[in-house]
N, C-alpha and C. Protein backbone atom coordinates (compact mmCIF):
# COMPACT_ATOMS: atom_id res chain seq x y z
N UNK A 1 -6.35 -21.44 -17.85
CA UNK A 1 -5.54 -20.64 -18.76
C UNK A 1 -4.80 -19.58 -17.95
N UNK A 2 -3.55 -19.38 -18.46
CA UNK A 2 -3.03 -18.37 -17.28
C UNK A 2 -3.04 -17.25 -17.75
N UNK A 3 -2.96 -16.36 -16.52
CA UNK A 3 -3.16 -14.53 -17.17
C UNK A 3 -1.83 -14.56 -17.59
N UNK A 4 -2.09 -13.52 -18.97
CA UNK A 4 -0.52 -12.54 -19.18
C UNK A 4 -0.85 -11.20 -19.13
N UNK A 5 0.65 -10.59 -18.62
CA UNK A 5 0.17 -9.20 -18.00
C UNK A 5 0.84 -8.30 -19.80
N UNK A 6 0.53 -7.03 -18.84
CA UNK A 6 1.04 -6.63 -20.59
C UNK A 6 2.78 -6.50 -20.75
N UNK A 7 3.62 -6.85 -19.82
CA UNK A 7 4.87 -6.74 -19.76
C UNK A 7 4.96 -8.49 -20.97
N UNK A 8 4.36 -9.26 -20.62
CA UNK A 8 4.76 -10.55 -21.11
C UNK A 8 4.21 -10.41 -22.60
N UNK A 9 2.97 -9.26 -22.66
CA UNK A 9 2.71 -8.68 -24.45
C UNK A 9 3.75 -8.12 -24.74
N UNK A 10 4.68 -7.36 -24.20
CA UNK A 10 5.44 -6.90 -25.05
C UNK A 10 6.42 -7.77 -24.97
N UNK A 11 7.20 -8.49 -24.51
CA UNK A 11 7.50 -9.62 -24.78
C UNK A 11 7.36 -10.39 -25.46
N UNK A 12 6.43 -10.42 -25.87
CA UNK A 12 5.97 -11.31 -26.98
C UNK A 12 5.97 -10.60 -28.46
N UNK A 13 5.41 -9.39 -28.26
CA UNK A 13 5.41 -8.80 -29.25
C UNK A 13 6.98 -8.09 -29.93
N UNK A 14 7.74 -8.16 -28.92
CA UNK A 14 9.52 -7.91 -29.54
C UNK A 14 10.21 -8.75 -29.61
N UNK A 15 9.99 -10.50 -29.46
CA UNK A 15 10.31 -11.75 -29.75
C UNK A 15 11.17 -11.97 -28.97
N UNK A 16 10.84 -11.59 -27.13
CA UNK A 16 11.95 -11.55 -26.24
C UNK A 16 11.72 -12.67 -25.16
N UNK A 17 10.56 -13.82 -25.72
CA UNK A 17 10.28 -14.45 -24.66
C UNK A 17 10.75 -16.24 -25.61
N UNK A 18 10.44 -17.08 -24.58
CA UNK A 18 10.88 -18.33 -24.64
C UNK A 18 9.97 -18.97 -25.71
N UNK A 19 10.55 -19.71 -26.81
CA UNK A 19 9.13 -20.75 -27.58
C UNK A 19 7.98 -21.18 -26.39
N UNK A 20 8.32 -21.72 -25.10
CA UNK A 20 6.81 -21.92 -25.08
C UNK A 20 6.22 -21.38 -24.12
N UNK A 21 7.03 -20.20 -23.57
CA UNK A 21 5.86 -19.23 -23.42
C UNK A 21 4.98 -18.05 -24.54
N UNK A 22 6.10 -18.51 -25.39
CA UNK A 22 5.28 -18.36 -27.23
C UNK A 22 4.32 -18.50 -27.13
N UNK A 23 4.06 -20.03 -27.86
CA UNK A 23 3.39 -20.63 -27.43
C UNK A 23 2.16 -20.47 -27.10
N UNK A 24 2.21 -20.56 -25.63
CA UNK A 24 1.16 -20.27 -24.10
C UNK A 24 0.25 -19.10 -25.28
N UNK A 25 1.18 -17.82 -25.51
CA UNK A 25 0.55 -16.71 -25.29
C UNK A 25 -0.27 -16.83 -27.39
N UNK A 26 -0.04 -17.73 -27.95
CA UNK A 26 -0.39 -17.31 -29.51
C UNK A 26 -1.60 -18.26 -29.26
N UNK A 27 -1.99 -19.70 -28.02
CA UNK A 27 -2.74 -20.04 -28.00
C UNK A 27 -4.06 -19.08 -27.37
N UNK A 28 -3.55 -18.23 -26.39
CA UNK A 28 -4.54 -17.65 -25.39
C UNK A 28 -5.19 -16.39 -26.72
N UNK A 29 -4.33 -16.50 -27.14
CA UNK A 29 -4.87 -14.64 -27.98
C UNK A 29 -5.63 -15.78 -28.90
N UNK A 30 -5.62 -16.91 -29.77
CA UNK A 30 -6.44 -17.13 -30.41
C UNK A 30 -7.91 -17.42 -29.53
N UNK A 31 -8.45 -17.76 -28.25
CA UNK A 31 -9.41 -17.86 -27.71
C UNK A 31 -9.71 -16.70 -26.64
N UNK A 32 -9.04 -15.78 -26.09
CA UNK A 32 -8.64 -14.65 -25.48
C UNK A 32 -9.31 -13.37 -26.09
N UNK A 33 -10.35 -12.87 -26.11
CA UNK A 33 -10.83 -11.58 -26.81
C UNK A 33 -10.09 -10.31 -26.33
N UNK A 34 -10.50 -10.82 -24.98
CA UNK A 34 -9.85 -8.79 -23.97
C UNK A 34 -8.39 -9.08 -23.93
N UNK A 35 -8.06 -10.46 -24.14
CA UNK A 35 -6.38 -10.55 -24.41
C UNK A 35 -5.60 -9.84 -25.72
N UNK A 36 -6.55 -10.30 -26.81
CA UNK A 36 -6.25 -9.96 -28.48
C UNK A 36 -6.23 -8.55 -28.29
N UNK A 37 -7.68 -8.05 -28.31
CA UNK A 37 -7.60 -6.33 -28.26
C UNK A 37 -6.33 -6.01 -27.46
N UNK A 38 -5.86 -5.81 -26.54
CA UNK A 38 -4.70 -5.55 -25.38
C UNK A 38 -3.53 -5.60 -26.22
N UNK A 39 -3.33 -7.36 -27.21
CA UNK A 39 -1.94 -7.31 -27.63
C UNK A 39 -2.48 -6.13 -29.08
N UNK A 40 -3.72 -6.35 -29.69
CA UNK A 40 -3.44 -5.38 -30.69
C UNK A 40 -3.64 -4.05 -30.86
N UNK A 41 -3.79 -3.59 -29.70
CA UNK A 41 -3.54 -1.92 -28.96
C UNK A 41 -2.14 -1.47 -28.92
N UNK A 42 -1.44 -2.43 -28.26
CA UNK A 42 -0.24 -2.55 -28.56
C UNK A 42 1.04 -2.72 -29.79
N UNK A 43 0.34 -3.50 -30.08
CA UNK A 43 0.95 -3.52 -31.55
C UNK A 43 0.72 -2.32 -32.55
N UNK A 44 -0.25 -1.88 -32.29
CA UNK A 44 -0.59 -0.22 -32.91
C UNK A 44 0.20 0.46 -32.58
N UNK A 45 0.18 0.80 -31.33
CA UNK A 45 1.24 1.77 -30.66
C UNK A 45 2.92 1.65 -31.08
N UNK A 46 3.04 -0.09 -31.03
CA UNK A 46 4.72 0.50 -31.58
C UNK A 46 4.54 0.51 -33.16
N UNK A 47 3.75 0.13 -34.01
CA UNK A 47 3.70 0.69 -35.47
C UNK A 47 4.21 1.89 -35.38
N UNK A 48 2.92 2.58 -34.68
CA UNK A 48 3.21 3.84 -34.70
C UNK A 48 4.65 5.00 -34.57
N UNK A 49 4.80 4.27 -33.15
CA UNK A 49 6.35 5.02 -32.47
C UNK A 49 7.47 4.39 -33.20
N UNK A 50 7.14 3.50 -34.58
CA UNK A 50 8.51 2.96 -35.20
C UNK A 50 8.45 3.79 -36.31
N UNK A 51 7.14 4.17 -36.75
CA UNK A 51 6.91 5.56 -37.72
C UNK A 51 7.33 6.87 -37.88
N UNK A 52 7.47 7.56 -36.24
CA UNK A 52 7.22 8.31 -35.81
C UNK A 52 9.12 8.80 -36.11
N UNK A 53 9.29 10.22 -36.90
CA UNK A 53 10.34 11.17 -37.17
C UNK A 53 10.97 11.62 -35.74
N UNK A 54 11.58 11.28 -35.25
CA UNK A 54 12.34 12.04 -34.19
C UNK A 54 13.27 13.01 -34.27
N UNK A 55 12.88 14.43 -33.81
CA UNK A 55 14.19 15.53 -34.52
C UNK A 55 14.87 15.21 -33.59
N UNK A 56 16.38 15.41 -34.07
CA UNK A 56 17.90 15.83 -33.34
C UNK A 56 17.84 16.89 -32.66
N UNK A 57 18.44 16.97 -31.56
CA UNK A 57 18.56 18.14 -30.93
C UNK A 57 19.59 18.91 -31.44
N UNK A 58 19.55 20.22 -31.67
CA UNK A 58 20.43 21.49 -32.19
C UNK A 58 22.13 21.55 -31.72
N UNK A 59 22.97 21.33 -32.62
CA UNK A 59 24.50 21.55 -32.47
C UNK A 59 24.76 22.07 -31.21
N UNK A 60 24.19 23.49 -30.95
CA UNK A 60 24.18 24.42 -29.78
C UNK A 60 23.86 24.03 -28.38
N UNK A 61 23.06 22.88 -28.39
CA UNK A 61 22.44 22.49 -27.35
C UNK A 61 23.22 21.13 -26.84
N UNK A 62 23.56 20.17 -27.93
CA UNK A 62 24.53 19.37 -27.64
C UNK A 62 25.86 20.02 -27.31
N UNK A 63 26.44 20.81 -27.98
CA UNK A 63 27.76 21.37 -27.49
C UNK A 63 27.39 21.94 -26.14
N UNK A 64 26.23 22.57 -25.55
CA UNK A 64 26.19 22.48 -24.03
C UNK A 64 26.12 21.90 -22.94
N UNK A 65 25.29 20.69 -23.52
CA UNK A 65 25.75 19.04 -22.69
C UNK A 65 26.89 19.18 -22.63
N UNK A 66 27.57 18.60 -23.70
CA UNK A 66 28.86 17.99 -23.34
C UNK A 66 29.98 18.92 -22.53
N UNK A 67 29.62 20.39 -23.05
CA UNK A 67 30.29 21.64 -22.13
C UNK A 67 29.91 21.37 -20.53
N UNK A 68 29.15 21.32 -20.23
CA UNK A 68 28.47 20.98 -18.86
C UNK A 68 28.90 19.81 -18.30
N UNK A 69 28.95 18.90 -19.29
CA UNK A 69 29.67 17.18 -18.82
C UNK A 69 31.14 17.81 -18.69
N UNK A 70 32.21 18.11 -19.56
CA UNK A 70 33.48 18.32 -18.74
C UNK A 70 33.81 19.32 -18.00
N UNK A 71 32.79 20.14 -17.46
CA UNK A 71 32.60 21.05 -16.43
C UNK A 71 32.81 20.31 -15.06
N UNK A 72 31.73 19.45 -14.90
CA UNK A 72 31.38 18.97 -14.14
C UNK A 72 31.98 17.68 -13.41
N UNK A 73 33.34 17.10 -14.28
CA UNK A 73 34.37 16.24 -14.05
C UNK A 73 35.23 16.75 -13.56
N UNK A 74 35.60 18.03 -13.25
CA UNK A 74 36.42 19.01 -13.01
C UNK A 74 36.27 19.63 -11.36
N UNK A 75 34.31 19.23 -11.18
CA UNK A 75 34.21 19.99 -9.68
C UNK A 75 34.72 19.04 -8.60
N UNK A 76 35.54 20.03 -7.58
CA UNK A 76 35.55 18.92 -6.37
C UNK A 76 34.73 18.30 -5.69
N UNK A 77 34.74 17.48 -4.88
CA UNK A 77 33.44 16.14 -4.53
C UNK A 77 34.08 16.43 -2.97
């Protein structure tokens, strides 16, 4: 059975990989224990961070980026 690392879980888990390395990986997690826990640690985690409120940063603070960005197109090189 071949290892999957956790790059190829998330892969799997954002539907970014090939049918049969699909596949490969829906057979291993059904006989795979420390595999299952791993993908469903994971799968928690982006529940979570797809839950998760992200504030905007403040008018004031963006108008200083971008103040700073055409500042900075302006310096000589």
């Amino acid at each position: 059975m071949p290892k999957f690392t956790t790059e190829d879980l998330l892969s799997f888990l954002y539907d970014e990989i090939s049918v049969e390395k699909k596949k490969e990986i829906e057979a291993a997690l059904q006989t795979d224990w420390a595999l299952s826990q791993k993908y469903l640690v994971l799968k928690e985690a982006h529940a979570r961070l797809s839950n998760i409120k992200l504030a905007s940063p403040r008018n004031k603070t963006i108008a200083a980026i971008m103040q700073y960005a055409e500042e900075s197109i302006h310096l000589p090189k």
